[in-house]
PDB file of N, CA and C in Angstrom:
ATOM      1  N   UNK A   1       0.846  -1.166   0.000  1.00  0.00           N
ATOM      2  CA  UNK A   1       0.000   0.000   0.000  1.00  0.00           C
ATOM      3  C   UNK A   1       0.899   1.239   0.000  1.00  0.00           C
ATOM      4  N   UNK A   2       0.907   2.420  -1.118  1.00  0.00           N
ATOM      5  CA  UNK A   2       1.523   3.395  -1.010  1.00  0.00           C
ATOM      6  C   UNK A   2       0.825   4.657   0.051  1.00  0.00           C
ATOM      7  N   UNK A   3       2.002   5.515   0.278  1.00  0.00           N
ATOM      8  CA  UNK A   3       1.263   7.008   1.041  1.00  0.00           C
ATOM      9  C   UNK A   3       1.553   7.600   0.170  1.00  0.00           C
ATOM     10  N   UNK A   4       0.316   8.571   0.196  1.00  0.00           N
ATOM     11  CA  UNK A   4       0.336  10.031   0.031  1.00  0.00           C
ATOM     12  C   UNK A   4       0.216  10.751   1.366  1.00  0.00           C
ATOM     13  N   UNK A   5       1.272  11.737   1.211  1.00  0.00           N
ATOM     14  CA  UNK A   5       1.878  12.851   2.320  1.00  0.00           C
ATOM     15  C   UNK A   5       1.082  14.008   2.200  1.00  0.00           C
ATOM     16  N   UNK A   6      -0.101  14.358   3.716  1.00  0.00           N
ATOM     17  CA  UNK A   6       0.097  15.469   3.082  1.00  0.00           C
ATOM     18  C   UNK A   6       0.315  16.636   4.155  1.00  0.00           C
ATOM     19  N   UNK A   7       0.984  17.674   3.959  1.00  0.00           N
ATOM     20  CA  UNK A   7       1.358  18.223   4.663  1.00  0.00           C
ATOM     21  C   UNK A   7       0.940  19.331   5.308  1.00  0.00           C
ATOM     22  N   UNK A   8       1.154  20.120   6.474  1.00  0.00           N
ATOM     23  CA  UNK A   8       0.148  21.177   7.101  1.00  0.00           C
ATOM     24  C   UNK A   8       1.738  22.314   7.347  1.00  0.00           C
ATOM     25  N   UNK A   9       1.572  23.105   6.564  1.00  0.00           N
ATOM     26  CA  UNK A   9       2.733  24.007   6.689  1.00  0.00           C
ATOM     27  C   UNK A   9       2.188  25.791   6.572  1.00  0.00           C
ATOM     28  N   UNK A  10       3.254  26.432   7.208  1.00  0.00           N
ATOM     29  CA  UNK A  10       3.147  27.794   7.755  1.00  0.00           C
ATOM     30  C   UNK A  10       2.855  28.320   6.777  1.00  0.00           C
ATOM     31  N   UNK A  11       2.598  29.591   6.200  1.00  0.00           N
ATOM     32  CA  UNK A  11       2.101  30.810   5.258  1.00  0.00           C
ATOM     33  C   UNK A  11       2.487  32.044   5.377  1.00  0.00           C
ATOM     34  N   UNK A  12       2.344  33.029   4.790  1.00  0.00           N
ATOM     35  CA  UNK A  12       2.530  34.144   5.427  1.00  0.00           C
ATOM     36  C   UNK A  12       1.322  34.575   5.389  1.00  0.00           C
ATOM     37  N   UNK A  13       0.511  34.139   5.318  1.00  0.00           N
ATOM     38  CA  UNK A  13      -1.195  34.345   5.418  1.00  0.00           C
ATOM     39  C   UNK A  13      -1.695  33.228   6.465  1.00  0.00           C
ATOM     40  N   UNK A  14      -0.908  32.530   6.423  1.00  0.00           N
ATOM     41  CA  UNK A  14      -1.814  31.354   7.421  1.00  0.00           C
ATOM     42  C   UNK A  14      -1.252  30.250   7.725  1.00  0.00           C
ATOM     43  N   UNK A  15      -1.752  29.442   7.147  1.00  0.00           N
ATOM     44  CA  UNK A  15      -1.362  27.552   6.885  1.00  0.00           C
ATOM     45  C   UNK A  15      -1.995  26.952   5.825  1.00  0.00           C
ATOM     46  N   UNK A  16      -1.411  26.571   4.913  1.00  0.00           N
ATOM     47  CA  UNK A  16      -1.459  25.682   4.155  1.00  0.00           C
ATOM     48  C   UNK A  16      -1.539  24.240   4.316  1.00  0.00           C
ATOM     49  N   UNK A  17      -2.019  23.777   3.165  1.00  0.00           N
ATOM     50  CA  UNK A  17      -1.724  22.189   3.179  1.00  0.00           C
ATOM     51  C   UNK A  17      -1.273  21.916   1.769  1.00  0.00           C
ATOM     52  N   UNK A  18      -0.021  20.498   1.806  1.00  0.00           N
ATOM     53  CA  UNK A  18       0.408  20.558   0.372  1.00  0.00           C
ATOM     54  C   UNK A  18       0.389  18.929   0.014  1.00  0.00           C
ATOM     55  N   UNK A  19      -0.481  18.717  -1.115  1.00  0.00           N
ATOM     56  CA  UNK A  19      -0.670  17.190  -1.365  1.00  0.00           C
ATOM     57  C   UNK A  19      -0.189  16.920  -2.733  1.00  0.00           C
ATOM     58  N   UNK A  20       0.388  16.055  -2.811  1.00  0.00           N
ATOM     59  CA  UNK A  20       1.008  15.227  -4.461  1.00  0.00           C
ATOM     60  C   UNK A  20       1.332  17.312  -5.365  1.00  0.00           C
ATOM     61  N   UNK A  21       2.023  17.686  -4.667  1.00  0.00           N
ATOM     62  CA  UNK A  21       2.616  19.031  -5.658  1.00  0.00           C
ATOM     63  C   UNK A  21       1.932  20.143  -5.570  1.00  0.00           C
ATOM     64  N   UNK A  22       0.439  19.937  -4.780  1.00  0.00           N
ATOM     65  CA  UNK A  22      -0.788  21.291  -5.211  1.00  0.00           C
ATOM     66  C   UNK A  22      -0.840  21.105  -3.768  1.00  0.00           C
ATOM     67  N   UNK A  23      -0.726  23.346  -3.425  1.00  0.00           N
ATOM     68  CA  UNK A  23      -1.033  23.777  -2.141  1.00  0.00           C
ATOM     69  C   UNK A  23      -2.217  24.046  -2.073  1.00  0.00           C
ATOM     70  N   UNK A  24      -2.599  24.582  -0.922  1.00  0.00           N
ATOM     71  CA  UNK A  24      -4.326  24.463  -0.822  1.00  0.00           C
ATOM     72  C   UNK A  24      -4.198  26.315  -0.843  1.00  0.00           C
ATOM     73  N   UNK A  25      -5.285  26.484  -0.803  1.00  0.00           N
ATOM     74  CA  UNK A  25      -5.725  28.140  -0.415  1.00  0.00           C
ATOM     75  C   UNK A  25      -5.116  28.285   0.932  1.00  0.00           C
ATOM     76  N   UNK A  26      -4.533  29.519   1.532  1.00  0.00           N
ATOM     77  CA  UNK A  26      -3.969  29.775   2.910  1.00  0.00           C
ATOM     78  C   UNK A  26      -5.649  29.779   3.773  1.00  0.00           C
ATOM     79  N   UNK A  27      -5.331  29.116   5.049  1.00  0.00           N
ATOM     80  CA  UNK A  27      -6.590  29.266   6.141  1.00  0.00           C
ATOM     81  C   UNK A  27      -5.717  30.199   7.360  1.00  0.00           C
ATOM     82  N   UNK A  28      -6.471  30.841   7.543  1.00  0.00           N
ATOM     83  CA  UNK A  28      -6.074  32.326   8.871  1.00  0.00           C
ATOM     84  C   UNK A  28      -5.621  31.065  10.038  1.00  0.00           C
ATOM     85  N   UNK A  29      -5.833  29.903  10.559  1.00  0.00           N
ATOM     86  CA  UNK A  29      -5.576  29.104  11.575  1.00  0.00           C
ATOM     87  C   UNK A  29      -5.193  27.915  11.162  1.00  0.00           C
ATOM     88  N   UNK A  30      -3.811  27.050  12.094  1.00  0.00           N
ATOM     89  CA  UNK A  30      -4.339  25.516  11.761  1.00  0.00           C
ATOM     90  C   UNK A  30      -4.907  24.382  11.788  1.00  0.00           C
ATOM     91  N   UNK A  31      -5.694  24.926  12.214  1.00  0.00           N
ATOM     92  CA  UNK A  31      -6.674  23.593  12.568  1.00  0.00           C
ATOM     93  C   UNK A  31      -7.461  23.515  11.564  1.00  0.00           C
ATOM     94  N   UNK A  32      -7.677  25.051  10.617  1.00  0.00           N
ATOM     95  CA  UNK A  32      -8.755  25.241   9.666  1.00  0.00           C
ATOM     96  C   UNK A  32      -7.924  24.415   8.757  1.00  0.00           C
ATOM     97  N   UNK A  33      -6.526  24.477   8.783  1.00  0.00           N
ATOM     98  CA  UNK A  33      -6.031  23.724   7.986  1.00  0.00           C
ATOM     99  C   UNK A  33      -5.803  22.048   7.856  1.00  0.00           C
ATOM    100  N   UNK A  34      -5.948  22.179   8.837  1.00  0.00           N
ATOM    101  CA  UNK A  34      -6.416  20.463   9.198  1.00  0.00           C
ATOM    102  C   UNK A  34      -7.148  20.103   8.735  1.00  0.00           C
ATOM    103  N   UNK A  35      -8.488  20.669   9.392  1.00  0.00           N
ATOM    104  CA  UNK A  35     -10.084  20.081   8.857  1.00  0.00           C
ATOM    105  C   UNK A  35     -10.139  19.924   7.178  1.00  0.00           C
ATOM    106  N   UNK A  36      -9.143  21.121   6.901  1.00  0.00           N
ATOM    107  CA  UNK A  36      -9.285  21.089   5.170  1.00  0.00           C
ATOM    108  C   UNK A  36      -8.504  19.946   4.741  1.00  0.00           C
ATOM    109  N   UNK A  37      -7.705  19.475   5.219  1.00  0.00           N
ATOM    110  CA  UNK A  37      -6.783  18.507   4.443  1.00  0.00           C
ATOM    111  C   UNK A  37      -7.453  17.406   4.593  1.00  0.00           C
ATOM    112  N   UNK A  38      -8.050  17.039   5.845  1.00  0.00           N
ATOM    113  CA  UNK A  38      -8.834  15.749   6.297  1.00  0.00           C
ATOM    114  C   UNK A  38     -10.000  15.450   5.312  1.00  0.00           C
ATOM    115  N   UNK A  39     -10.935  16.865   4.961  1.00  0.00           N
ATOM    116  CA  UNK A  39     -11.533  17.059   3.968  1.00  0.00           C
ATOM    117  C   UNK A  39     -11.434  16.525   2.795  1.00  0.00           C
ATOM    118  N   UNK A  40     -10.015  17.161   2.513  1.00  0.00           N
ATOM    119  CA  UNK A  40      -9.772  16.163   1.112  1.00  0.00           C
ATOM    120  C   UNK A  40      -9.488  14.749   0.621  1.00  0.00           C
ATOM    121  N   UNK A  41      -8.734  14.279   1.915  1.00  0.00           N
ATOM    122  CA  UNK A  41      -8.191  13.437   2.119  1.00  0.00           C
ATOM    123  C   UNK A  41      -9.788  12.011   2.186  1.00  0.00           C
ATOM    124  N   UNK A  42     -11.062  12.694   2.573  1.00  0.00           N
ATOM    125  CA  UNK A  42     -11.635  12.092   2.830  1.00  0.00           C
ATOM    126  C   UNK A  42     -12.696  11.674   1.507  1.00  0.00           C
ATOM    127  N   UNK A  43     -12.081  12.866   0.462  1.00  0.00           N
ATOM    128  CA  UNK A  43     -13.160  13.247  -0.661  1.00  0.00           C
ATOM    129  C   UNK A  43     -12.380  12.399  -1.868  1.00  0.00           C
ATOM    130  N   UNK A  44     -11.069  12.040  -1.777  1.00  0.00           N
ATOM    131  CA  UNK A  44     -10.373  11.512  -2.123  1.00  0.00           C
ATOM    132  C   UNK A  44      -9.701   9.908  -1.742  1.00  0.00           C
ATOM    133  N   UNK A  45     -10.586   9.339  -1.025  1.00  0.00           N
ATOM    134  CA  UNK A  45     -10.203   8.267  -0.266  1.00  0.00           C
ATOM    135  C   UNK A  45     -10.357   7.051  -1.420  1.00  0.00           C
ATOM    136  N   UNK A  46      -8.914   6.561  -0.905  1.00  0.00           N
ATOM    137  CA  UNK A  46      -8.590   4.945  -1.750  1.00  0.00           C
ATOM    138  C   UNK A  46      -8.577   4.381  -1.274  1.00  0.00           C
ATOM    139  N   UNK A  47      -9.026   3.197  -1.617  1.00  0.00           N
ATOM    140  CA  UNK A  47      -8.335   1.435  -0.689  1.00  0.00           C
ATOM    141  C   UNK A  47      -7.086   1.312  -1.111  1.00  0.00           C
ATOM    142  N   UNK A  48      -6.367   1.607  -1.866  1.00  0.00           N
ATOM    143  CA  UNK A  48      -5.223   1.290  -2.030  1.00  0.00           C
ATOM    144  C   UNK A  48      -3.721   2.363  -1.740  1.00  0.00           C
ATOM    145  N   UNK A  49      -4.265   3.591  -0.746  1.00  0.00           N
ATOM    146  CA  UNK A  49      -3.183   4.379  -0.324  1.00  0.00           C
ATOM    147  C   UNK A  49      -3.194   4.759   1.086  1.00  0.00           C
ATOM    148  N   UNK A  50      -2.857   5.120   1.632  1.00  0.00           N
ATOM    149  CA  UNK A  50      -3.079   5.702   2.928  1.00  0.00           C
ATOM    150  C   UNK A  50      -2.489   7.236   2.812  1.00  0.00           C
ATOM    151  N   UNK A  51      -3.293   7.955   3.541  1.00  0.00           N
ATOM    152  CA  UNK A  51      -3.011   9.562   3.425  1.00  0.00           C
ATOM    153  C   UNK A  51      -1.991   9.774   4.953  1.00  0.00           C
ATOM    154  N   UNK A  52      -1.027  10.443   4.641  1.00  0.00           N
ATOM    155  CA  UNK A  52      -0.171  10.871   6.032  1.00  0.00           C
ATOM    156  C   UNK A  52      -0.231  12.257   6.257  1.00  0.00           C
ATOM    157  N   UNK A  53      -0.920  12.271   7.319  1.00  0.00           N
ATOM    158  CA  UNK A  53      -0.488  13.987   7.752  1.00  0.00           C
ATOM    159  C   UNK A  53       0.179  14.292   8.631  1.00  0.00           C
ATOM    160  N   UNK A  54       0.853  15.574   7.978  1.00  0.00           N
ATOM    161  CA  UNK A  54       2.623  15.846   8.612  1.00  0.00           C
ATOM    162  C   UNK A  54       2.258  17.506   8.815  1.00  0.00           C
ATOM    163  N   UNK A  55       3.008  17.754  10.556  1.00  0.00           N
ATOM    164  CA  UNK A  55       2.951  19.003  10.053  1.00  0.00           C
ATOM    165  C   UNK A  55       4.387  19.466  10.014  1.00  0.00           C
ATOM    166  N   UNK A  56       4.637  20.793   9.477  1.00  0.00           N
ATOM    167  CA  UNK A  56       6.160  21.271   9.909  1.00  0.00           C
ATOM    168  C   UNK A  56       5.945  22.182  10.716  1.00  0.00           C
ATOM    169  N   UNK A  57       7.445  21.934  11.646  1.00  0.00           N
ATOM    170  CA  UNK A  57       7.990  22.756  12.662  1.00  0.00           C
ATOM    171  C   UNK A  57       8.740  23.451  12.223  1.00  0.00           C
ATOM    172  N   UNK A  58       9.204  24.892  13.191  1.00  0.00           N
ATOM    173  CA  UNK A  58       9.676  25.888  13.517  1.00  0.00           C
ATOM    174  C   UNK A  58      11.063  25.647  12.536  1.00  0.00           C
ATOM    175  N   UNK A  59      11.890  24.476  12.834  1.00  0.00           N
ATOM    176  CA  UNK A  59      12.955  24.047  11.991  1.00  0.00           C
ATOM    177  C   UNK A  59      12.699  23.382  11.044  1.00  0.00           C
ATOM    178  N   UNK A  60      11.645  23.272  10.448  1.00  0.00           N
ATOM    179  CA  UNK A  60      11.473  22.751   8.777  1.00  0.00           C
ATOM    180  C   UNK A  60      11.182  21.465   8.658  1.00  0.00           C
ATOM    181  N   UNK A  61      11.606  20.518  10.008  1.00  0.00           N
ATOM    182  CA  UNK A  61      11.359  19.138  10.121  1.00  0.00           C
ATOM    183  C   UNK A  61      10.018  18.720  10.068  1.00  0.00           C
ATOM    184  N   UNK A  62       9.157  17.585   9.082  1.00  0.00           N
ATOM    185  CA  UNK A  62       7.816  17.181   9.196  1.00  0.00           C
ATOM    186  C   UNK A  62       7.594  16.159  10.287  1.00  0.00           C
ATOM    187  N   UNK A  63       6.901  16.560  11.419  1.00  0.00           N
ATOM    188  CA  UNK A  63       5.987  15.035  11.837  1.00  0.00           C
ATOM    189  C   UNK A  63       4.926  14.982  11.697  1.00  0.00           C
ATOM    190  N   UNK A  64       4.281  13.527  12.229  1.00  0.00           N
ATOM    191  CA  UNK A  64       3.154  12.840  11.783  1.00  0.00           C
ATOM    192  C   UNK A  64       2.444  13.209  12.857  1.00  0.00           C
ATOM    193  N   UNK A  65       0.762  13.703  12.034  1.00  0.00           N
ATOM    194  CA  UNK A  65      -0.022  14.750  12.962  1.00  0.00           C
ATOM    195  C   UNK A  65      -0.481  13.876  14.178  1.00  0.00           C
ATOM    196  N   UNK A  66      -0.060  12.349  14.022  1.00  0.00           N
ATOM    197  CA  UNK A  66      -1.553  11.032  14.831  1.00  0.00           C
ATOM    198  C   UNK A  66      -1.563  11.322  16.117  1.00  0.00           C
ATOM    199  N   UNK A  67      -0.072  12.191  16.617  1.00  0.00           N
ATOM    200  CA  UNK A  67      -0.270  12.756  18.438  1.00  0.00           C
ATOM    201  C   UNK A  67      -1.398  13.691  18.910  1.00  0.00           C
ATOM    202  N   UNK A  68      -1.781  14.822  17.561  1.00  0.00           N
ATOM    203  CA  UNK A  68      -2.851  15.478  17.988  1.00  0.00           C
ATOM    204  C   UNK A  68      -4.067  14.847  18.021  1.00  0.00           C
ATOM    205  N   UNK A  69      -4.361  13.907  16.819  1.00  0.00           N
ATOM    206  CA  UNK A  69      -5.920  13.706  16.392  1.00  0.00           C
ATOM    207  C   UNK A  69      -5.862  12.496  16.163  1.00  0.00           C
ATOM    208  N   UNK A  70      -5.342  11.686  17.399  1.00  0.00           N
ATOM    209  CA  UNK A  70      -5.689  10.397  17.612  1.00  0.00           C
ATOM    210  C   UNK A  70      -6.843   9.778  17.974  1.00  0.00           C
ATOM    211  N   UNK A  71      -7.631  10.598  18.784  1.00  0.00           N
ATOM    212  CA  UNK A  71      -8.676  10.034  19.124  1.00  0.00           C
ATOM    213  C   UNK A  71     -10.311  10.567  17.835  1.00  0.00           C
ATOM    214  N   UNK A  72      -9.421  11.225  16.578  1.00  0.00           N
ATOM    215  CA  UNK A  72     -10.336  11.771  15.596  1.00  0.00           C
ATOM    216  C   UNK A  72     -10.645  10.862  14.863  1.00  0.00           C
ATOM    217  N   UNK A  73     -11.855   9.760  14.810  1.00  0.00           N
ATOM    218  CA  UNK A  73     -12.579   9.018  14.198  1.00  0.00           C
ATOM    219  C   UNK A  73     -12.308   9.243  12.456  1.00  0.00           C
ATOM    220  N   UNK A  74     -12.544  10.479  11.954  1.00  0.00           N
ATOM    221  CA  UNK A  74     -12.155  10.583  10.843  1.00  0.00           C
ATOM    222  C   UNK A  74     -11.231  10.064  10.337  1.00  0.00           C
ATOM    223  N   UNK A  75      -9.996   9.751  10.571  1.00  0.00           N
ATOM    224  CA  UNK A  75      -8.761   9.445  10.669  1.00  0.00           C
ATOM    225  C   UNK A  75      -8.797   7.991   9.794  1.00  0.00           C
ATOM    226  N   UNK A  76      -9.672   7.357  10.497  1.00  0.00           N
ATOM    227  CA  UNK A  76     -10.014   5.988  10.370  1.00  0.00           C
ATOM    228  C   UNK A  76     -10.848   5.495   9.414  1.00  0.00           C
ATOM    229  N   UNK A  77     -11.407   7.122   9.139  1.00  0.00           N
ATOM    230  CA  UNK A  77     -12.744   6.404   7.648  1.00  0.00           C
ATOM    231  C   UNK A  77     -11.604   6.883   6.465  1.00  0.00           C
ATOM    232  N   UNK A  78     -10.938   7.638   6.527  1.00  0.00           N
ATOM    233  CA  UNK A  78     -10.439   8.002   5.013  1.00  0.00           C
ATOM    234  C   UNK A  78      -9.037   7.403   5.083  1.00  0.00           C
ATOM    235  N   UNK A  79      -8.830   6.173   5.880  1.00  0.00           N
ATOM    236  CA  UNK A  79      -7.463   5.499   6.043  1.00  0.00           C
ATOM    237  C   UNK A  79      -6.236   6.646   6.183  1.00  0.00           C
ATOM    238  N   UNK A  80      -6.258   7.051   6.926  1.00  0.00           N
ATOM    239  CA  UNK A  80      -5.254   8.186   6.953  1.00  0.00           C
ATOM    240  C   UNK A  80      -3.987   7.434   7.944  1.00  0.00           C
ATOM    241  N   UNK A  81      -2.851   7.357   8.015  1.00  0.00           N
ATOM    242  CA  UNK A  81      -1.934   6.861   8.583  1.00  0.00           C
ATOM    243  C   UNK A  81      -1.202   7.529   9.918  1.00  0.00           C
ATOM    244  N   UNK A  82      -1.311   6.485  11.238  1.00  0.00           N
ATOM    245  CA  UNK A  82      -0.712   6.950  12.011  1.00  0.00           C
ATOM    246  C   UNK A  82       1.200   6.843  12.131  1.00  0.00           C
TER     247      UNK A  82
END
């Protein structure tokens, strides 16, 4: 099973999210940016990939979001990867 990455990164408007090459519109918060990626992620759901969401830190490094929104049910319908 392959991943698609997708990522929750800073703006100078906001936060973004960036999946297979295409950023999203900037959201003023990130969580708005969350909900949006989960969104897609959910509108876009395969049996055959799993979606990873990463956010970046302060130093540029990505981790994997599953510490915040582990207990987010969503997570689990659009196979998203912990």
């Amino acid at each position: 099973m392959s991943e698609i990455f997708c990522d929750i990164v800073p703006h100078q408007a906001g936060w973004v999210f960036v999946s297979k090459g295409a950023q999203s519109p900037a959201y003023p918060c990130y969580h708005m940016a969350v909900e949006a990626a989960l969104q897609q992620a959910a509108d876009a759901a395969s049996g055959s990939r799993d979606f990873v969401l990463r956010r970046q830190d302060l130093k540029g490094r990505m981790h994997r979001i599953a510490d915040e929104n582990e207990a987010d049910p969503r997570l689990e319908e659009v196979g998203i990867a912990h």
